[in-house]
N, C-alpha and C. Protein backbone atom coordinates (compact mmCIF):
# COMPACT_ATOMS: atom_id res chain seq x y z
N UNK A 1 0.84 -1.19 0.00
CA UNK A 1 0.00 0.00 0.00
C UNK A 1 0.88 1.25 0.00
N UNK A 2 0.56 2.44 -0.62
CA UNK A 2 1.20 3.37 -1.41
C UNK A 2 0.20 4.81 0.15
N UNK A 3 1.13 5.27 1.01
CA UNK A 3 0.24 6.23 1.53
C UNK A 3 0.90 7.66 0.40
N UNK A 4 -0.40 8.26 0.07
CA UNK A 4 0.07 9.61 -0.32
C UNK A 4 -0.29 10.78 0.24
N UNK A 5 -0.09 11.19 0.79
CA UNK A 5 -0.89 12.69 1.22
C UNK A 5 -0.41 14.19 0.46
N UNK A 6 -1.30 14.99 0.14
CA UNK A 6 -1.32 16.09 -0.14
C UNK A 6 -1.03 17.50 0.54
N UNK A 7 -0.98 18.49 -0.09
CA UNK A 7 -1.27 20.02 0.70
C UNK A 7 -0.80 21.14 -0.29
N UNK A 8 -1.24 22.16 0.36
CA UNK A 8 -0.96 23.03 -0.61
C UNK A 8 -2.41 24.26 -1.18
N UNK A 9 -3.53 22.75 -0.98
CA UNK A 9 -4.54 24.21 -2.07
C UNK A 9 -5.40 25.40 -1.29
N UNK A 10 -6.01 25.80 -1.24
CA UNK A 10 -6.74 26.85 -0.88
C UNK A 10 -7.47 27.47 -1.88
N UNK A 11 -7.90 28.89 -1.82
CA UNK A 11 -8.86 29.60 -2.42
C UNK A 11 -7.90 30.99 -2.72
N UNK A 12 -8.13 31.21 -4.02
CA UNK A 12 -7.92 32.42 -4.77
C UNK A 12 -8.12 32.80 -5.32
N UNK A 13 -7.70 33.90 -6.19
CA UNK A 13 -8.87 34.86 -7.18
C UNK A 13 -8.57 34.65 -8.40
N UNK A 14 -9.44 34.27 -9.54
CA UNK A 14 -8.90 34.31 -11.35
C UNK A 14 -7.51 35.05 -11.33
N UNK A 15 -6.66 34.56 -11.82
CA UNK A 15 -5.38 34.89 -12.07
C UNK A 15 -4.39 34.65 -11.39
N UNK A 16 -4.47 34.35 -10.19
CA UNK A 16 -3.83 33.64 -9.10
C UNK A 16 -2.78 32.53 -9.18
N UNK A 17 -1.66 32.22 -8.40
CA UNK A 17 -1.18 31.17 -8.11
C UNK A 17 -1.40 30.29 -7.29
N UNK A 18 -1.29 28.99 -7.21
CA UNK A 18 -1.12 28.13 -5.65
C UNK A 18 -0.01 26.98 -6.40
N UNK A 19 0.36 26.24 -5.24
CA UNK A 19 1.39 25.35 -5.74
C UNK A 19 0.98 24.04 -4.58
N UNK A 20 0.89 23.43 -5.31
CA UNK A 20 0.28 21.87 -4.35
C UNK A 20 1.31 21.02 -4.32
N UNK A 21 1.97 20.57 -3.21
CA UNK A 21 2.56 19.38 -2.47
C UNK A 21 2.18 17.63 -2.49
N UNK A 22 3.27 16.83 -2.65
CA UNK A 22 2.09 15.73 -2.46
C UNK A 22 3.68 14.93 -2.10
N UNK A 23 3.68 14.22 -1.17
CA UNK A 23 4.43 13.50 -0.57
C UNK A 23 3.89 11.31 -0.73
N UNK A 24 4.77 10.30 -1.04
CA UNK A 24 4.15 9.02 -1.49
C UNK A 24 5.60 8.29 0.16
N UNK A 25 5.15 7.87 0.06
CA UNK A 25 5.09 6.74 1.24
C UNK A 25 5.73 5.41 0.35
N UNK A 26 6.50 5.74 -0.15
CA UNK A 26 6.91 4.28 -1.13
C UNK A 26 8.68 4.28 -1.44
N UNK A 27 9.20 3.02 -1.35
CA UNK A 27 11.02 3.06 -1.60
C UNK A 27 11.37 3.61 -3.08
N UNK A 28 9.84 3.26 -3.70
CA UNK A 28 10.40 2.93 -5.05
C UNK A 28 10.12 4.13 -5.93
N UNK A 29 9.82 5.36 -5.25
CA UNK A 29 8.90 7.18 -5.26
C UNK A 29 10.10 7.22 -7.12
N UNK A 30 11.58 6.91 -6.72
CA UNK A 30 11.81 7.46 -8.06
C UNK A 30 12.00 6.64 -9.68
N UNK A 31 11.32 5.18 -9.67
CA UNK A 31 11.29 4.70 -10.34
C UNK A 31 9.33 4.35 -10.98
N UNK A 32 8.84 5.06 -10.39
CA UNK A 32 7.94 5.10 -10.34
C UNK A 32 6.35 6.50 -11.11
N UNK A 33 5.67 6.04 -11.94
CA UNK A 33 4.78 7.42 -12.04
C UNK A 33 4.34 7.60 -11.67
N UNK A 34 3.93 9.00 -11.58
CA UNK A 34 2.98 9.87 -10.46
C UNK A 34 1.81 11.09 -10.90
N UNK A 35 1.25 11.16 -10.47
CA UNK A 35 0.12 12.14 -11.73
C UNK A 35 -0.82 13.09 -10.72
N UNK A 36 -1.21 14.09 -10.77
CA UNK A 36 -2.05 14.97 -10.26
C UNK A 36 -3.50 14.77 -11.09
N UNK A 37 -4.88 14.53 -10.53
CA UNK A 37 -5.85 14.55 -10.82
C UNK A 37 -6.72 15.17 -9.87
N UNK A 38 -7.83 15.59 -10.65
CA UNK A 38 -8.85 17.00 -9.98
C UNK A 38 -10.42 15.94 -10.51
N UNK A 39 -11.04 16.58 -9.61
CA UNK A 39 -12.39 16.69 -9.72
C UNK A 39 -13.33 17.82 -9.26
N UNK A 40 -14.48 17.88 -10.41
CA UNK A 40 -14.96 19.17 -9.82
C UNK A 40 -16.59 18.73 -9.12
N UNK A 41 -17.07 19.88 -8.71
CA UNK A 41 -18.53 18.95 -8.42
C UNK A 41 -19.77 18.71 -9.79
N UNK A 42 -19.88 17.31 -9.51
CA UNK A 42 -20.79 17.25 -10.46
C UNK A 42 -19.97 16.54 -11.60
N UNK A 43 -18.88 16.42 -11.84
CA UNK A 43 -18.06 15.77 -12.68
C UNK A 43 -17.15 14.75 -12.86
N UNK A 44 -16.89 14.36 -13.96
CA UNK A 44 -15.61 12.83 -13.62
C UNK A 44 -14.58 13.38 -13.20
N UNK A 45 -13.72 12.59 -11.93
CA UNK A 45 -12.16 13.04 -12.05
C UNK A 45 -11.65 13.18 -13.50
N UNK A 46 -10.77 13.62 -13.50
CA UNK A 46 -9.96 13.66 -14.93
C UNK A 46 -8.11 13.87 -14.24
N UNK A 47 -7.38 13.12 -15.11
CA UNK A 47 -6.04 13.38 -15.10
C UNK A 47 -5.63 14.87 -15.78
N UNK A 48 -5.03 15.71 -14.67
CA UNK A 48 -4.44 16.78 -15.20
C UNK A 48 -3.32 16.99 -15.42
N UNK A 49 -2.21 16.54 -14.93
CA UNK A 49 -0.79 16.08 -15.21
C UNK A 49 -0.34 14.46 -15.05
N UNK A 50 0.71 14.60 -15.53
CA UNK A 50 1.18 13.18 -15.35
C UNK A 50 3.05 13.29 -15.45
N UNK A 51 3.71 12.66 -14.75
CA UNK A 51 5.38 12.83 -14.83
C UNK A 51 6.13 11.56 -14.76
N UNK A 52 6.68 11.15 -15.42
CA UNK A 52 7.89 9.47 -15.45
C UNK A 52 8.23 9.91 -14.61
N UNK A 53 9.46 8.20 -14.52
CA UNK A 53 10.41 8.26 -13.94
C UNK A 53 11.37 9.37 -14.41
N UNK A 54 11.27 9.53 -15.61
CA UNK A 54 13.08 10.58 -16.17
C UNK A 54 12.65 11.72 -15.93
N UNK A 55 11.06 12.11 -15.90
CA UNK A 55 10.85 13.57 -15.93
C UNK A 55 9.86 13.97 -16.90
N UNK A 56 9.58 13.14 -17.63
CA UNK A 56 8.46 13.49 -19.33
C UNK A 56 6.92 13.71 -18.20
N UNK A 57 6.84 15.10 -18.85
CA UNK A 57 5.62 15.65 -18.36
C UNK A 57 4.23 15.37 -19.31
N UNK A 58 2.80 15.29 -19.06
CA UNK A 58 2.36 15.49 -19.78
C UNK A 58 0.96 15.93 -18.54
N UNK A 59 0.08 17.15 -19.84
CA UNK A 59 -0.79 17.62 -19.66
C UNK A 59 -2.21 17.48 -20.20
N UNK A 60 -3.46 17.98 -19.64
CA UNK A 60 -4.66 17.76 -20.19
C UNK A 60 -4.19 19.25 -21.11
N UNK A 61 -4.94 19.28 -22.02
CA UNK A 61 -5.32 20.16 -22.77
C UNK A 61 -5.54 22.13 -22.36
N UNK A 62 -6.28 21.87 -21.29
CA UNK A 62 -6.99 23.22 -20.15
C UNK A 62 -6.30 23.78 -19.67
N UNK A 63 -4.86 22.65 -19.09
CA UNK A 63 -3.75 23.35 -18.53
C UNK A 63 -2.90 23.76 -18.95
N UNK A 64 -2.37 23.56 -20.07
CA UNK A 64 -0.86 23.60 -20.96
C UNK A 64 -0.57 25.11 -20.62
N UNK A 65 0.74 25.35 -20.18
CA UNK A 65 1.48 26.49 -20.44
C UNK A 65 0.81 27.32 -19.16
N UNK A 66 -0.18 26.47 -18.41
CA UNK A 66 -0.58 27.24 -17.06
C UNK A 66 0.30 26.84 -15.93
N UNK A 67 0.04 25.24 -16.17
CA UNK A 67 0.70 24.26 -14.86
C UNK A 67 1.86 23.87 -15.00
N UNK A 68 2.58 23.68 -13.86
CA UNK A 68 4.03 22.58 -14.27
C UNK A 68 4.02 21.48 -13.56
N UNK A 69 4.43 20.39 -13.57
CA UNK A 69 4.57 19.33 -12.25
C UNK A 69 5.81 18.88 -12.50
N UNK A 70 6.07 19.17 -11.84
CA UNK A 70 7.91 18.35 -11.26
C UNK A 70 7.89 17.37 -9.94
N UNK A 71 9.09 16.74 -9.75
CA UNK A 71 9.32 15.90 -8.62
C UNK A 71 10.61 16.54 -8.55
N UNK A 72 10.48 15.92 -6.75
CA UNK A 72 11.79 15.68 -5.82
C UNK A 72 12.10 13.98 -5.57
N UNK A 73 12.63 13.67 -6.25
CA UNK A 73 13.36 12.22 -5.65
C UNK A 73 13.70 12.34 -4.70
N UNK A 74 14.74 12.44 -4.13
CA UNK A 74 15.28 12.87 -3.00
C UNK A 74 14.35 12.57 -1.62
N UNK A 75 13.44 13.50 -1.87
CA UNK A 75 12.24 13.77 -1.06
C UNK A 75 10.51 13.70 -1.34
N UNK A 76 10.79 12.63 -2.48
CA UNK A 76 9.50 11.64 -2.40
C UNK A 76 8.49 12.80 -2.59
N UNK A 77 8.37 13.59 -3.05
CA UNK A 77 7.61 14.74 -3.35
C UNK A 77 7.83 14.96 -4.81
N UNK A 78 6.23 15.00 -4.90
CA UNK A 78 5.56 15.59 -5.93
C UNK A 78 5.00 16.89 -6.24
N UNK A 79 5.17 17.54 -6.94
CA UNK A 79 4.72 19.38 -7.17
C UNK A 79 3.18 19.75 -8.38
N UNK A 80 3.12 20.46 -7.84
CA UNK A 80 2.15 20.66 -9.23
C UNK A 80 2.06 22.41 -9.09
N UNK A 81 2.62 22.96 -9.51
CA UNK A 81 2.45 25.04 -9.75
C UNK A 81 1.63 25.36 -10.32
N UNK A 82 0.76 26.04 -10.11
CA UNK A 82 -0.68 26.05 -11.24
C UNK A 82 -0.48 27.98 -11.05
N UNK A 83 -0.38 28.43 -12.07
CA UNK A 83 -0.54 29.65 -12.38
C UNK A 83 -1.78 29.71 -13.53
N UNK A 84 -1.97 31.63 -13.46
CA UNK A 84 -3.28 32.45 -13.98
C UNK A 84 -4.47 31.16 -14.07
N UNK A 85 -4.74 31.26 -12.46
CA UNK A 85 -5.46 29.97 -12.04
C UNK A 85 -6.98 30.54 -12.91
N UNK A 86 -7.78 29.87 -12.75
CA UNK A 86 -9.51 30.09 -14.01
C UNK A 86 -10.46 29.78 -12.66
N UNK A 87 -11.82 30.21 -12.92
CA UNK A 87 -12.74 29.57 -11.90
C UNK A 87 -13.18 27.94 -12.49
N UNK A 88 -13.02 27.43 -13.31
CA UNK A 88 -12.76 26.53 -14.35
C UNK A 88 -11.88 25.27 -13.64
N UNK A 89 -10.72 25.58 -12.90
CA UNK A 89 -10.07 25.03 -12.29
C UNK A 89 -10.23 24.67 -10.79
N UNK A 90 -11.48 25.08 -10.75
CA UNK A 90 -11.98 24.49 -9.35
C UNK A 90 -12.39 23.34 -8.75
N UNK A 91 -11.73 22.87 -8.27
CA UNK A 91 -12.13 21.36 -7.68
C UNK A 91 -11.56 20.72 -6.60
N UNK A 92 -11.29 19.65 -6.32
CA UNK A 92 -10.37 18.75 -5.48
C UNK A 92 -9.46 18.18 -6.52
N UNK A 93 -8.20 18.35 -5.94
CA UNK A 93 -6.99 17.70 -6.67
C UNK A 93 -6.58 16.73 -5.79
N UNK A 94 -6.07 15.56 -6.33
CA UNK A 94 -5.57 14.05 -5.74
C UNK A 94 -4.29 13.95 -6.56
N UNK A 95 -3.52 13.89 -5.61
CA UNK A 95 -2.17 13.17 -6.05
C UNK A 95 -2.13 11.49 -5.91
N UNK A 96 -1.73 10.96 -7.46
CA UNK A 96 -1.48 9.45 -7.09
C UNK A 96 -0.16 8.94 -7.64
N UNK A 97 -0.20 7.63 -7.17
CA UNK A 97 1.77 7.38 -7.02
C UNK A 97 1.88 6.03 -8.22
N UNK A 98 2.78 5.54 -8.33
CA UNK A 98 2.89 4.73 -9.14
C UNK A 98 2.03 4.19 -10.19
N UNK A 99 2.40 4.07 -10.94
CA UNK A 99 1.04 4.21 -12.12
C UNK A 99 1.47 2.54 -12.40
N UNK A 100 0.22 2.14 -12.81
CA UNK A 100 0.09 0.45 -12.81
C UNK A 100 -0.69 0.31 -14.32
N UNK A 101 -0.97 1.50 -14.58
CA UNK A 101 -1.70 1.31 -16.15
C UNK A 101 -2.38 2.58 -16.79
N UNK A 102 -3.13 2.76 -17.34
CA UNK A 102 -3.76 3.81 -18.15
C UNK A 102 -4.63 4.04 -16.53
N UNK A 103 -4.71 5.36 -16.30
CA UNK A 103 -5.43 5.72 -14.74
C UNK A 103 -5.07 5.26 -13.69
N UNK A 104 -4.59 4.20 -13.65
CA UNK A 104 -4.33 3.00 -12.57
C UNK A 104 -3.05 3.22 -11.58
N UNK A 105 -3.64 3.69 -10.98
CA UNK A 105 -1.97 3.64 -9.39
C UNK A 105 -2.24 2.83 -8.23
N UNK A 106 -1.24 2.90 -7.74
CA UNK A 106 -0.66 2.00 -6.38
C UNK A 106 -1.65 2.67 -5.40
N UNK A 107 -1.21 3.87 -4.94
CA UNK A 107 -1.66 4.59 -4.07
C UNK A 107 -2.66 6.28 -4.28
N UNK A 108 -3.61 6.75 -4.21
CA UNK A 108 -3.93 8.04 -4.38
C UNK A 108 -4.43 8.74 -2.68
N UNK A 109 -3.93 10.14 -2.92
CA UNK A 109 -4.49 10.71 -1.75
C UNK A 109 -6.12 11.14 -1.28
N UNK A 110 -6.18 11.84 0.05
CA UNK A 110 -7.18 12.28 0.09
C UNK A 110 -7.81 13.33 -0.69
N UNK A 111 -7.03 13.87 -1.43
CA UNK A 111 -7.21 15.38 -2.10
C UNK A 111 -7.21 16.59 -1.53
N UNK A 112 -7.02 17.72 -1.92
CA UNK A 112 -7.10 19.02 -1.39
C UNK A 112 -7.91 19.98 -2.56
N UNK A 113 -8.64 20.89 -1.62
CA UNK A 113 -9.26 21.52 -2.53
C UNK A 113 -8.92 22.78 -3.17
N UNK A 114 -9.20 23.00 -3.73
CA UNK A 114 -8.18 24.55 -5.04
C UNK A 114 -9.93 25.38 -5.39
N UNK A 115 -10.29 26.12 -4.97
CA UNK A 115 -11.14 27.06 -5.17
C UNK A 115 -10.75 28.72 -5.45
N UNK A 116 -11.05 29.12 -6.52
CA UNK A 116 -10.77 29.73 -7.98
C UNK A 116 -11.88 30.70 -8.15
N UNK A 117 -12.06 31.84 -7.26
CA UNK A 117 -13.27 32.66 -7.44
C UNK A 117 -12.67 33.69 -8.35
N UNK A 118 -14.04 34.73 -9.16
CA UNK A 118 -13.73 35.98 -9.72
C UNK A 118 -13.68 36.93 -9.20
């Protein structure tokens, strides 16, 4: 079992920054993928980032050129920077750890919530 926990989101205004934390509970944090996913109310989760082992990032569509996600090996931490945040981008974000297939991980967190007013 994969513990992950989160932190980081809060509430801010259209245009805004926040930068979300996510820490995995696992030996294997740098051989391993890891991905940030959101849900909003009323909607499917959806994958919003995703990062390898070497570093290959990839994004949904909504975010490109807003968000970044990087890792710390080192320190088993996962990042996600979300700049000129949207009310659009409002939801609960879940960090999950090792990826086992298309959506599929080891471990996902409780989520934190990112609220995005005008």
């Amino acid at each position: 079992q994969v513990r992950v926990v989160e932190s980081g989101g809060g509430s801010v205004q259209a245009g805004g920054s926040l930068k979300l934390s996510c820490t995995a509970s696992v030996y294997t944090f740098n051989i391993c993928g890891i991905a940030w996913a959101r849900q909003a109310p009323g909607k499917a989760r959806e994958l919003v980032s995703t990062i390898d082992p070497v570093g290959i990032a990839t994004y949904v569509e909504s975010v490109k050129g807003r968000f970044t996600i990087t890792r710390d090996n080192a320190k088993n931490t996962l990042y996600l920077q979300m700049n000129s945040l949207e009310v659009e981008d409002t939801a609960v974000y879940y960090c999950a750890a090792c990826r086992l297939g298309i959506g599929e991980y080891r471990g996902w967190g409780q989520g934190t919530q990112v609220t995005v007013s005008s």
